[in-house]
Protein backbone atom coordinates (compact mmCIF):
# COMPACT_ATOMS: atom_id res chain seq x y z
CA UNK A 1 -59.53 -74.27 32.86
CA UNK A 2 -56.41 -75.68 31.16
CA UNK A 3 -57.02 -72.99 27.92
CA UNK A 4 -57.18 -70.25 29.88
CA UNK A 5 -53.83 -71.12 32.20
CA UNK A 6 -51.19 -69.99 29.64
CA UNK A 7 -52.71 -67.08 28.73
CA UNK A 8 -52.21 -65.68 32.60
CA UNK A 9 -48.52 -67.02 32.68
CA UNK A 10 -47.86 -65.29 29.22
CA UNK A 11 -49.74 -61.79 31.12
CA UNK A 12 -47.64 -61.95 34.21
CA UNK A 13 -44.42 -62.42 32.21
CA UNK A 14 -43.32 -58.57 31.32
CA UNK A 15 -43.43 -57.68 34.66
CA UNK A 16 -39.99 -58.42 36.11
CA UNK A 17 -38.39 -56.64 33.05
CA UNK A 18 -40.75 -53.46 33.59
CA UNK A 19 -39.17 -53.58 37.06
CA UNK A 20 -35.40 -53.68 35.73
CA UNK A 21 -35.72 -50.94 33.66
CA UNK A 22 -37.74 -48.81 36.10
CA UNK A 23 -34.48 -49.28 38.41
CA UNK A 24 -31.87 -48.73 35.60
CA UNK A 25 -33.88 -45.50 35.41
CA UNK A 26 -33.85 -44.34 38.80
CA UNK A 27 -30.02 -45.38 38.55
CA UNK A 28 -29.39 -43.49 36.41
CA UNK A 29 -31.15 -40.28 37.94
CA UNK A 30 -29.25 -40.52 40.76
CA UNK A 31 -25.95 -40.83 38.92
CA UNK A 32 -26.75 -37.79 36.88
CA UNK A 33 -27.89 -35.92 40.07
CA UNK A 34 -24.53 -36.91 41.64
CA UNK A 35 -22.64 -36.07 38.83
CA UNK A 36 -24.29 -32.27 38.69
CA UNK A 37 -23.61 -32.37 42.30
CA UNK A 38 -19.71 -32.98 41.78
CA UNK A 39 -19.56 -30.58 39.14
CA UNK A 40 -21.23 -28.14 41.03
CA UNK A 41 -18.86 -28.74 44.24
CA UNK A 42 -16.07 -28.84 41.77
CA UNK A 43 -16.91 -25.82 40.18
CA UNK A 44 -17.28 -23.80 43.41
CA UNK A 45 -14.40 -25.04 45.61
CA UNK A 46 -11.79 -24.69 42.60
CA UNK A 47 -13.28 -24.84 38.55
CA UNK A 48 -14.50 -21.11 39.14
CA UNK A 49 -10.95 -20.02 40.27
CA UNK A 50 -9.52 -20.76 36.45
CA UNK A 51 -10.03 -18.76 33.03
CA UNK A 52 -9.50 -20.39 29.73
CA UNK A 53 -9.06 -19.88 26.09
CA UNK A 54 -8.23 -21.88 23.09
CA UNK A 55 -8.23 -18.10 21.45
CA UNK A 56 -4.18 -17.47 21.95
CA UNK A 57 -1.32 -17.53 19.45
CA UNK A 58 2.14 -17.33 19.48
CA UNK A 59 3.95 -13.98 19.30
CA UNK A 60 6.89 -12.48 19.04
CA UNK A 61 9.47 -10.23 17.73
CA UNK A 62 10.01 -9.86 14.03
CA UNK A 63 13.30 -8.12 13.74
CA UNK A 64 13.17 -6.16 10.22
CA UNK A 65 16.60 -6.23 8.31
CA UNK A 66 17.02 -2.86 6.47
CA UNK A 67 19.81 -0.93 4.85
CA UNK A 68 21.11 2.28 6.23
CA UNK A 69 23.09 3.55 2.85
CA UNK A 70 21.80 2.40 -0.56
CA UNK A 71 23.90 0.10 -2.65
CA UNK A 72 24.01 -2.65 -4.78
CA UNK A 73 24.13 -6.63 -3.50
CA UNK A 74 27.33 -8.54 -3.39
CA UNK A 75 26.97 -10.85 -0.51
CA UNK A 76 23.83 -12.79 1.11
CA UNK A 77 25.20 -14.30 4.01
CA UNK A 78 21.91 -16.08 5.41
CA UNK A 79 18.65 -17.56 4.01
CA UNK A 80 15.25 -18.69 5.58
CA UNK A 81 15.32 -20.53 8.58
CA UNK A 82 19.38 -20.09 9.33
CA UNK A 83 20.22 -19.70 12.54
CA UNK A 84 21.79 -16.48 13.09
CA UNK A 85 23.62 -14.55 16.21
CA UNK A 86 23.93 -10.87 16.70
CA UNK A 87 27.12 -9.63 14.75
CA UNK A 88 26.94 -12.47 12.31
CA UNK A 89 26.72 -10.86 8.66
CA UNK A 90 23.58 -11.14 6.64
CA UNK A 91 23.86 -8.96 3.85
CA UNK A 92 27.05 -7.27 2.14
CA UNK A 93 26.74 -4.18 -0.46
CA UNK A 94 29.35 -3.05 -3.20
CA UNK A 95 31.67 -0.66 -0.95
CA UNK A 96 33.15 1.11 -3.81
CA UNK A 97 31.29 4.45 -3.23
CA UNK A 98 31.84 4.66 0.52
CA UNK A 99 35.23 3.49 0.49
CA UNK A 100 36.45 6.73 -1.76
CA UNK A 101 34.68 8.98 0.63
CA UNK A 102 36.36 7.20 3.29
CA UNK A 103 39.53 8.08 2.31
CA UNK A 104 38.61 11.48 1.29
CA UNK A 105 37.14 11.96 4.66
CA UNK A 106 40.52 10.57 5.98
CA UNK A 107 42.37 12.99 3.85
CA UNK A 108 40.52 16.08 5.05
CA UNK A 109 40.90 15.59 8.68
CA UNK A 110 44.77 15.14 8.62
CA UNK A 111 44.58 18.24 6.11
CA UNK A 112 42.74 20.24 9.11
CA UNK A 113 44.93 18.93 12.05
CA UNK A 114 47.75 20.23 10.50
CA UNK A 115 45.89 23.28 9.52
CA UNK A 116 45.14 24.21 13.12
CA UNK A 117 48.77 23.30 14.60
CA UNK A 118 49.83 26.18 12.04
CA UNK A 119 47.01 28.06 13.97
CA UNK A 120 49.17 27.83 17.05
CA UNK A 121 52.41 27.80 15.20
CA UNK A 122 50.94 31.35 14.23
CA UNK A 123 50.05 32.17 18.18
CA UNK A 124 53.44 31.35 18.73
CA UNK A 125 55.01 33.83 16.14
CA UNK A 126 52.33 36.55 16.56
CA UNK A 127 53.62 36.39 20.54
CA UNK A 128 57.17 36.37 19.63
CA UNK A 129 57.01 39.79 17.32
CA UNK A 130 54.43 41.41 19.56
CA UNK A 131 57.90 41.21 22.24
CA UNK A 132 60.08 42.43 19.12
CA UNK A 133 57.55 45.39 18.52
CA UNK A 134 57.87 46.30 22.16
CA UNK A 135 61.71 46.31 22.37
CA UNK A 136 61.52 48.11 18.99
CA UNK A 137 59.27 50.81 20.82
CA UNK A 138 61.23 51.26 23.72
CA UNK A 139 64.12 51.56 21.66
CA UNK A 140 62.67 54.53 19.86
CA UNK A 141 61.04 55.99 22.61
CA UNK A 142 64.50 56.04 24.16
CA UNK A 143 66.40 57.82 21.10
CA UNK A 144 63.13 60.77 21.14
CA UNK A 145 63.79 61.45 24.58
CA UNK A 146 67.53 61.60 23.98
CA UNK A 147 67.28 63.52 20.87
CA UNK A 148 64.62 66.11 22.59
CA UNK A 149 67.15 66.90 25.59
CA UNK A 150 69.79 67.51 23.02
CA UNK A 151 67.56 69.58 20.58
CA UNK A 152 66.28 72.10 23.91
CA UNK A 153 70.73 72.69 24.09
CA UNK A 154 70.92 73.15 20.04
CA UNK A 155 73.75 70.08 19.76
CA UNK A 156 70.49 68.91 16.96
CA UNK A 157 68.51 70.30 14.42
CA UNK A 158 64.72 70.17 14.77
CA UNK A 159 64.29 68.18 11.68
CA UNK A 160 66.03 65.26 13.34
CA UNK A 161 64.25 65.52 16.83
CA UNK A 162 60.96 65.42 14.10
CA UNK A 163 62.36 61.66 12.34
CA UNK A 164 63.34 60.41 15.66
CA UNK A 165 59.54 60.92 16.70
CA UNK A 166 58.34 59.59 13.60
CA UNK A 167 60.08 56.24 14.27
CA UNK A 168 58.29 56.57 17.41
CA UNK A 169 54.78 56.50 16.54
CA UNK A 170 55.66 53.97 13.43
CA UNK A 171 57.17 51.77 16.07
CA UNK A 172 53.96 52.13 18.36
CA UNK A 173 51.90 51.35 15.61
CA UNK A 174 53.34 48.41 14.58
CA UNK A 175 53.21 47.41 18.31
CA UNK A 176 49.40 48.27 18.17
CA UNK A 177 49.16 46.18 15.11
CA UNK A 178 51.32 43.21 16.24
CA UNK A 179 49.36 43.00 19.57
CA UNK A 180 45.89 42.78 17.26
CA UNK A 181 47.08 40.37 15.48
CA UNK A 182 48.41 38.42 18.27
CA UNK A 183 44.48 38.55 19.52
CA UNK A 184 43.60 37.32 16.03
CA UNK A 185 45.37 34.27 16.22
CA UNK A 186 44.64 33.28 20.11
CA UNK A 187 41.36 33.28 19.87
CA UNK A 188 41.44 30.91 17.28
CA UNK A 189 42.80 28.76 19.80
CA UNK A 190 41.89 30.02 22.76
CA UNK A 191 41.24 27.26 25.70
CA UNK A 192 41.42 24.22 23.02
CA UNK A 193 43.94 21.33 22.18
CA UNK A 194 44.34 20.38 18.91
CA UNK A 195 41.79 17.39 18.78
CA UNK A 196 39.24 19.66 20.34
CA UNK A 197 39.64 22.57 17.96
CA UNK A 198 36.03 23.22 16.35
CA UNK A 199 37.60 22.63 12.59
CA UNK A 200 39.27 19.27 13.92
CA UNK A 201 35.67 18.39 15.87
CA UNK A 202 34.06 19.12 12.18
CA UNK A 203 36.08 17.34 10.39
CA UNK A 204 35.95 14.34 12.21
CA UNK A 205 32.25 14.28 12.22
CA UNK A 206 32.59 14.36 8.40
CA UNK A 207 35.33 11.11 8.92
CA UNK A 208 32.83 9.84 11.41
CA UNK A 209 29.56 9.55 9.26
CA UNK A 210 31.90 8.59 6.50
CA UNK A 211 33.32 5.60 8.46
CA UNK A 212 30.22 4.38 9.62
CA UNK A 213 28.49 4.68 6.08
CA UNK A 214 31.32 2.35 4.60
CA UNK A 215 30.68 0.00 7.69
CA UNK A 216 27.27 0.04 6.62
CA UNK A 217 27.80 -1.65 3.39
CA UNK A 218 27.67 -4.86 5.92
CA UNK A 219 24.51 -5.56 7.46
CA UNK A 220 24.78 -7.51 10.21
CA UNK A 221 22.19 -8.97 12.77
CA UNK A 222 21.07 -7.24 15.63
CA UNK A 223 19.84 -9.88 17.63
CA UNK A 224 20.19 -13.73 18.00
CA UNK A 225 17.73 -15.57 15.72
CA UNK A 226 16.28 -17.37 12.58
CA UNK A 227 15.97 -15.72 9.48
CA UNK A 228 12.53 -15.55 7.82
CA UNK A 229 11.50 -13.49 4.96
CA UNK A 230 14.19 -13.03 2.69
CA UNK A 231 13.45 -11.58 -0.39
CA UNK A 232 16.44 -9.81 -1.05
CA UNK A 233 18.68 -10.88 -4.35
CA UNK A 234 22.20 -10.68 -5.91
CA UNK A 235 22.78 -7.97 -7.90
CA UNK A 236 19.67 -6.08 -6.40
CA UNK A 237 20.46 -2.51 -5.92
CA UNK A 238 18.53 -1.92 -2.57
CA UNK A 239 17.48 1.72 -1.21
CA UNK A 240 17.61 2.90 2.53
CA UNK A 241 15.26 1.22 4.73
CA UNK A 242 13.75 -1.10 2.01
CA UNK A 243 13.18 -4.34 3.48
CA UNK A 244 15.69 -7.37 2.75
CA UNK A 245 15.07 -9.86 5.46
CA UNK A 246 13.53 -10.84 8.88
CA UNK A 247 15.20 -12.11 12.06
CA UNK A 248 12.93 -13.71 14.41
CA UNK A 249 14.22 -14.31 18.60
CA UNK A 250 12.56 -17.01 19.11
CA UNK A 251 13.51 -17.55 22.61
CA UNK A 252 11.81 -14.16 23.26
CA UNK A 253 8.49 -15.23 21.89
CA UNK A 254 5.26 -15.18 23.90
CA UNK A 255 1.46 -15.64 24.00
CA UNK A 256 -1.26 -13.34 23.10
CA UNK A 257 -4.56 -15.12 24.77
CA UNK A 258 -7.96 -13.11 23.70
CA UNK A 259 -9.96 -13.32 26.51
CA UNK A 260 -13.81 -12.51 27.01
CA UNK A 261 -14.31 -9.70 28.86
CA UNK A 262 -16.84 -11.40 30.95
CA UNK A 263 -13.41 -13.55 31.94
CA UNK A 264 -11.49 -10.48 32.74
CA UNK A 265 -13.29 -9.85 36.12
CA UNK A 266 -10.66 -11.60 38.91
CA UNK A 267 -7.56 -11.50 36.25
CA UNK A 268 -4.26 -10.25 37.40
CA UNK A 269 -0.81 -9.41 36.56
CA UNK A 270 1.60 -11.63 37.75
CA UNK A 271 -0.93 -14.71 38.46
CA UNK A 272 0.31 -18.25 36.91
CA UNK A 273 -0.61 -19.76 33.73
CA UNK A 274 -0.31 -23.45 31.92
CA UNK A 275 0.22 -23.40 27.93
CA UNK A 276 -0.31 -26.38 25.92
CA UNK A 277 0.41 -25.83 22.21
CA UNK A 278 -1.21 -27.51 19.52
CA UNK A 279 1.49 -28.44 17.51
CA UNK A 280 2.42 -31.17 20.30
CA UNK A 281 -1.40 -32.05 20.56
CA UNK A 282 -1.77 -31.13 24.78
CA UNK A 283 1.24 -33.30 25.69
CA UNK A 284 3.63 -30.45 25.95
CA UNK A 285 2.71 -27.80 29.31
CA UNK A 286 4.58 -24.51 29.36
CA UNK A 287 4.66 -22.85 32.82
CA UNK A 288 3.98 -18.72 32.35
CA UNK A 289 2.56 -15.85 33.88
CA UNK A 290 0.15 -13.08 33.12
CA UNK A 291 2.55 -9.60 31.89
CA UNK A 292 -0.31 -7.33 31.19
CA UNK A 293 -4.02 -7.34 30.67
CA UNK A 294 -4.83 -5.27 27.15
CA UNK A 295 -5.76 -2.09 27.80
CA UNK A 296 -8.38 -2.45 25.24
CA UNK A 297 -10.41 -4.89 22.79
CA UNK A 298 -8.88 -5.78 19.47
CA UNK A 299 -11.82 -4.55 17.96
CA UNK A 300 -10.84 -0.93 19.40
CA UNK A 301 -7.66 -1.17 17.53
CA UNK A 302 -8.65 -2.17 14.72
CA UNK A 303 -8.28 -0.42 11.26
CA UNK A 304 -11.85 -0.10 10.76
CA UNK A 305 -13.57 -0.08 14.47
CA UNK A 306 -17.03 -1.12 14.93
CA UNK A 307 -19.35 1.95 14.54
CA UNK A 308 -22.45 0.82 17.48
CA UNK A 309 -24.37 3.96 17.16
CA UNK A 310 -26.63 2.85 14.54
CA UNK A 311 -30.38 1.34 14.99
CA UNK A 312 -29.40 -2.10 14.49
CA UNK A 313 -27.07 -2.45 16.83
CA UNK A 314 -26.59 -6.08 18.38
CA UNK A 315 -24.26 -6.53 21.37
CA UNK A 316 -21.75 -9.06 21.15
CA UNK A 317 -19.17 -10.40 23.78
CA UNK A 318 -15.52 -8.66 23.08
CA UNK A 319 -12.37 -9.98 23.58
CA UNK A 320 -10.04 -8.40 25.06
CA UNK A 321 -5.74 -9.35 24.84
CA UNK A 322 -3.52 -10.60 27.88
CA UNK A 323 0.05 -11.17 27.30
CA UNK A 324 1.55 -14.51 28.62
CA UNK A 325 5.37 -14.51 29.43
CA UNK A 326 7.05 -17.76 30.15
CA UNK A 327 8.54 -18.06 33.02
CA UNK A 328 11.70 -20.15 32.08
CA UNK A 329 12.79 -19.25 28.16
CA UNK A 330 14.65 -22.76 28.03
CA UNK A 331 11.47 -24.42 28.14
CA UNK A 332 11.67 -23.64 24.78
CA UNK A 333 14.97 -25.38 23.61
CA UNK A 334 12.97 -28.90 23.89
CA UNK A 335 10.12 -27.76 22.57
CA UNK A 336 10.32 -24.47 20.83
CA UNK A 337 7.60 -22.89 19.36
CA UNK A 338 7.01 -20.74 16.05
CA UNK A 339 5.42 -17.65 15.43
CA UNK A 340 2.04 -17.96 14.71
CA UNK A 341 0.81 -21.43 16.38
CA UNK A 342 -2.05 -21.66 18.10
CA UNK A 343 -2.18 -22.62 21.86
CA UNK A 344 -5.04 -23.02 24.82
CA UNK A 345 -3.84 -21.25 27.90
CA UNK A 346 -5.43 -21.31 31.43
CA UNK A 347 -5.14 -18.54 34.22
CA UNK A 348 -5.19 -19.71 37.68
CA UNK A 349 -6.68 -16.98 39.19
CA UNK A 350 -6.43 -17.73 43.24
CA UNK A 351 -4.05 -15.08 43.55
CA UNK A 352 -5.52 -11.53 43.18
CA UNK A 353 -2.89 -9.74 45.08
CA UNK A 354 -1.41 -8.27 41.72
CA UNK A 355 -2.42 -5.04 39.42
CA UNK A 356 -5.26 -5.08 36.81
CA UNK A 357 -3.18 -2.41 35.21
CA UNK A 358 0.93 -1.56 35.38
CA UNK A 359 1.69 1.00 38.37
CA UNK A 360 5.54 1.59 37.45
CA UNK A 361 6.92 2.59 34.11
CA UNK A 362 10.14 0.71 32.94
CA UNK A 363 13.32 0.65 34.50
CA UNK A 364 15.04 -0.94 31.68
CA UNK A 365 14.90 -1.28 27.72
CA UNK A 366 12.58 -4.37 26.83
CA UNK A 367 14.78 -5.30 24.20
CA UNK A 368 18.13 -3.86 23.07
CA UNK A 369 21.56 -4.30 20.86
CA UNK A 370 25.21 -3.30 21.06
CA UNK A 371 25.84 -4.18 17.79
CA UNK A 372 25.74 -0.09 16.33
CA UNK A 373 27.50 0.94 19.45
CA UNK A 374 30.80 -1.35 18.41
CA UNK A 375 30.70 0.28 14.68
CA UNK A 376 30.49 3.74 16.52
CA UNK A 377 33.97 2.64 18.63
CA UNK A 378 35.25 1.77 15.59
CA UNK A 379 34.68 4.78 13.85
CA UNK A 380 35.98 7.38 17.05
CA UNK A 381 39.41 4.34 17.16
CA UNK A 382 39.91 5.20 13.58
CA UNK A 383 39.57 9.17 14.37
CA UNK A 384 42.21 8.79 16.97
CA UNK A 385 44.56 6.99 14.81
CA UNK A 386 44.59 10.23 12.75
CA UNK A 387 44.67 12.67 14.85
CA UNK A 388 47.74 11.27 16.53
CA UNK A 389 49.84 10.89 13.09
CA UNK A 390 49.51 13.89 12.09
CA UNK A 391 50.35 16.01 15.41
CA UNK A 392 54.08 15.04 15.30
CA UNK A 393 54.56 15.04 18.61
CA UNK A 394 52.04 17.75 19.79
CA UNK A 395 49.01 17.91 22.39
């Protein structure tokens, strides 16, 4: 009886612990079935009304610095990562070349100002002996009809009356002429001014491409921005349009998210996104909106698109683009961001009161520069200047 007593205490010992894990079991069924319940509340009542990506990079404008006249490199005014603003000089070119057809440019339009003020000069004088010829005819005309009443009485021979009518009809000829001539020379200037006489228009032109080619020598930026991608050197004799630079707006970058196109289905313009950027590891959030869905996949564009219409075809999800604006640029001053970086964006998609697709072309440019229109004021200031010296005192 006593040998057989520990053996049934040593049986009846696992029990309790069989019990505690059978319970930490069944805990832990209900916690997972609670959690998939939360989830699936979660998911329902809000999760489902957001779209995600971690497939969205940083884009923006990369402003290509080119010649527009050829020359050789005196002057490099920026290098990478300067901060540049629109006006500011980059790049300067040997003027030499430009600057001597400048002045012969120059040259030629006062030459053809006062070329066409002897045009009226001449309008003036044509007028003034077209009045001579006529007094000169009436003159003549007068004498013939004198000298013909005295020839019918005999006080004149008839060889007289005949010279007094040959000054006649050489006097109406040269009246005839005179009055041609007098044509000539106004319609040359007929219904102009000096500065808007065709050979003064042509001339300028010639001053004006001239003026702007020597202004041209300087290449200046076009937009506010950083430099990137210089490769140009002293002493490098560039072409037109080779590139020598890059300026890059960085305060108009934004975000080109790649979306599935199974994610596309409640997506709108104009709905709100959050942007967290890698480079600040998640800590940074950008507030943006949606600017436009793609209107294709990037595999469409690409330079060799995906040919499907073979046997072995195998379909695979595409992505298509959405463009992300921020909403506030000066986010950016705190924490700018760089062409290039990756980012994970998130659509909030409870509003679907806006377009899939734009309805309304552009009312405005998207991007633009005054910097060309200033050289072209230049260039019609300097025209002015001399037309006006050279019309001594004329209209």
């Amino acid at each position: 009886m006593s040998s057989q007593t520990p053996l049934a205490a040593d049986n009846a010992a696992p029990q309790p612990q069989k019990n505690r894990r059978g319970f930490l079991l069944r805990l832990l069924g209900v916690a997972v079935i609670l959690a998939a319940a939360g989830w699936t509340a979660w998911y329902f009542l809000d999760g489902r009304w957001y779209e995600g990506t971690d497939d969205a990079y940083v884009n923006g404008n990369v402003v290509q610095i080119t010649p527009q006249v050829p020359g050789t490199v005196v002057t490099i005014g920026a290098d990478d990562g300067d901060l540049v603003h629109a006006g500011d000089v980059l790049v300067k070119l040997d003027p030499s070349n430009t600057e001597v057809a400048l002045a012969e440019a120059k040259a030629s339009l006062a030459s053809t100002v006062r070329h066409v003020r002897g045009l009226y000069s001449n309008v003036s004088g044509a007028q003034a002996d077209v009045a001579a010829r006529k007094v000169a005819v009436d003159k003549a005309r007068a004498d013939f009809n004198r000298r013909r009443d005295l020839a019918k009485s005999g006080a004149i021979s008839a060889e007289e009356l005949s010279h007094a009518q040959d000054t006649l009809t050489t006097a109406e000829s040269g009246l005839i002429t005179a009055q041609q001539q007098f044509e000539t020379s106004k319609v040359l200037v007929d219904d102009t001014v000096v500065a808007s006489h065709p050979d003064v228009q042509a001339a300028a032109a010639k001053l004006r491409a001239a003026y702007l080619d020597n202004l041209r020598t300087t290449i200046v930026a076009p937009v506010d921005g950083y430099v990137a991608k210089r490769s140009v050197q002293l002493g490098q004799r560039v072409a037109t349009g080779a590139p020598l630079m890059a300026v890059v707006p960085l305060h108009q970058v934004w975000i080109d998210a790649n979306f599935k196109e199974t994610q596309l289905t409640h997506m709108r313009i104009g709905q709100p996104v959050e942007i967290r950027a890698d480079v600040y590891g998640g800590k940074v959030t950008y507030k943006a909106h949606v600017q436009s869905l793609g209107v294709g996949t990037g595999s469409a564009f690409s330079l060799l698109p995906a040919q499907n219409a073979t046997g072995n075809w195998i379909k695979i999800v595409q992505r298509v683009p959405v463009r992300v604006f921020f909403d506030d640029p000066t986010q950016l001053d705190q924490h700018p961001l760089r062409i290039g970086l990756s980012t994970d964006v998130e659509v909030n998609l409870h509003d679907q009161t806006g377009p899939m697709l734009a309805r309304q072309a552009p009312s405005q440019p998207a991007f633009k520069t005054d910097v060309y229109a200033r050289q072209m004021a230049e260039a019609d200031s300097a025209i002015g200047q001399i037309i006006h010296a050279n019309m001594a005192g004329q209209k």
